[in-house]
C-alpha atoms as a PDB file:
ATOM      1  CA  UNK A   1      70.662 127.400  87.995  1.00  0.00           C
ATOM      2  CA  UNK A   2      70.584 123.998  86.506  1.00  0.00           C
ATOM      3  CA  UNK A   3      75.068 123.877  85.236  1.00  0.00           C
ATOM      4  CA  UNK A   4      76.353 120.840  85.325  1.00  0.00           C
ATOM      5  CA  UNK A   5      79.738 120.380  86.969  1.00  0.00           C
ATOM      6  CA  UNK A   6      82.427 119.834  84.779  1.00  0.00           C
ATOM      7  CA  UNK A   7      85.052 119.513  86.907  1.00  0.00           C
ATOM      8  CA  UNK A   8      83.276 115.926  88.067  1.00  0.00           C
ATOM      9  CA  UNK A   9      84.562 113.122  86.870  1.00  0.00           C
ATOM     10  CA  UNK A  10      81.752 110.481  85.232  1.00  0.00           C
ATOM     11  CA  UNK A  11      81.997 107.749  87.210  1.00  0.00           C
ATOM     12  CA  UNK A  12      81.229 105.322  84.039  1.00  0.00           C
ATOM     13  CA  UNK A  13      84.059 107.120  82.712  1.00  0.00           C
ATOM     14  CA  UNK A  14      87.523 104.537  82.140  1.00  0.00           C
ATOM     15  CA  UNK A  15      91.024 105.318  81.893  1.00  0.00           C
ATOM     16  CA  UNK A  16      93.986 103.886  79.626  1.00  0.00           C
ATOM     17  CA  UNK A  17      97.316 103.571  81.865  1.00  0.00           C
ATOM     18  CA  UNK A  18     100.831 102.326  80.798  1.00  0.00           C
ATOM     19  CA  UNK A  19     103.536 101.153  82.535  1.00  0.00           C
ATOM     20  CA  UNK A  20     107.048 100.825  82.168  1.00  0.00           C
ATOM     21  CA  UNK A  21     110.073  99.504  84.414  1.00  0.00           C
ATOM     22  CA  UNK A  22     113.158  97.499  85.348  1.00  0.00           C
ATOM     23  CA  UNK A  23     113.011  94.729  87.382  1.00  0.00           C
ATOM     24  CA  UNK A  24     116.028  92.613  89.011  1.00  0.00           C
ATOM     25  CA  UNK A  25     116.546  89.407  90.816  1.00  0.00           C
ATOM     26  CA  UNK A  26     118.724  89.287  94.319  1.00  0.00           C
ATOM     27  CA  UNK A  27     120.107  85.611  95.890  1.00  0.00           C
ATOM     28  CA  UNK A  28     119.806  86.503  99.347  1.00  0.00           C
ATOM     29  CA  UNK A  29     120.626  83.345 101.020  1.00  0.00           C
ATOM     30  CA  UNK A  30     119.978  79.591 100.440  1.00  0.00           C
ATOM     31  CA  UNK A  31     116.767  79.667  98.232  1.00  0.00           C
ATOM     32  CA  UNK A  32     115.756  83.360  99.354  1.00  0.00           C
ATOM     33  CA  UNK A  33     114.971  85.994  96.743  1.00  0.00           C
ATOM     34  CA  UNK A  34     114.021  89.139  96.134  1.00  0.00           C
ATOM     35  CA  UNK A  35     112.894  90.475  92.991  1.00  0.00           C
ATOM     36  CA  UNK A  36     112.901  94.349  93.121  1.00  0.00           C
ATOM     37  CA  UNK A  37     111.384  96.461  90.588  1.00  0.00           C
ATOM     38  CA  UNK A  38     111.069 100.158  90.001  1.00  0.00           C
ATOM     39  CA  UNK A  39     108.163 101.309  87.340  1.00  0.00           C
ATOM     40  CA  UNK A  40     106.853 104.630  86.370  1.00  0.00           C
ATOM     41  CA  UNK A  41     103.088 104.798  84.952  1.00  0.00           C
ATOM     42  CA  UNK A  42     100.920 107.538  83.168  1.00  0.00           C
ATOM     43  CA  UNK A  43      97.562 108.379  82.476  1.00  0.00           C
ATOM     44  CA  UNK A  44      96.753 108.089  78.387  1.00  0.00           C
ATOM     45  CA  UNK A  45      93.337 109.537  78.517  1.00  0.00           C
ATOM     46  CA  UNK A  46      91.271 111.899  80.953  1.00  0.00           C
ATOM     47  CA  UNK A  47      90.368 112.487  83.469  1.00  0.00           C
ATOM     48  CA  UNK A  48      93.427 111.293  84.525  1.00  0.00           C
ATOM     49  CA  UNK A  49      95.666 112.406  81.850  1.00  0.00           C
ATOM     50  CA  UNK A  50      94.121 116.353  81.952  1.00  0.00           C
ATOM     51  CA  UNK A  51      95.137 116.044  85.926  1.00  0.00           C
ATOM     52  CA  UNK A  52      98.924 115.054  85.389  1.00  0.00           C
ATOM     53  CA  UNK A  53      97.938 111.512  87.206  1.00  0.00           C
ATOM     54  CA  UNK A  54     101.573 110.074  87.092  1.00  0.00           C
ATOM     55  CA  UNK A  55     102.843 106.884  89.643  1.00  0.00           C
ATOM     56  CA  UNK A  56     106.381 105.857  90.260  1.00  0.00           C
ATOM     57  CA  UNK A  57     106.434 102.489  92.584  1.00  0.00           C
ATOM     58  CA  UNK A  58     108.642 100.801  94.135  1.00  0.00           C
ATOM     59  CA  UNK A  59     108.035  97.289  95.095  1.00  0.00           C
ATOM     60  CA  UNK A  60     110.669  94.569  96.487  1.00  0.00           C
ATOM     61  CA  UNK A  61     108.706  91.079  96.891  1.00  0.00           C
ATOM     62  CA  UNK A  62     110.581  88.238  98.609  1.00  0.00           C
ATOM     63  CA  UNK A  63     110.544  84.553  96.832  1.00  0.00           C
ATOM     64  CA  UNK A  64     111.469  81.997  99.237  1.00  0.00           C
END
């Protein structure tokens, strides 16, 4: 009863991601910004890839 478990991830094992997205720039006031962004990123290799590992983020850092 020695099977190894294949539905274990290696922990050695790494992962290729890409991502892709817009970004824009708001005046908010005198010297205040904020520079939005919206990006959607995939998995190009497993284990991520084989487990439909997808992201979409949404981010909106200020700039003052």
């Amino acid at each position: 009863m020695n099977e190894a478990k294949t539905d274990i991830p290696d922990a050695n094992q790494g992962t290729l991601m890409v991502a892709i997205g817009p970004r824009a720039h708001f005046a908010i006031g005198r010297g205040l910004f904020l520079r939005s962004g919206i990006s959607y990123t995939g998995a190009l290799d497993n284990p991520l890839s084989a487990a439909s590992y997808n992201v979409l983020q949404v981010d909106v850092p200020g700039a003052f």
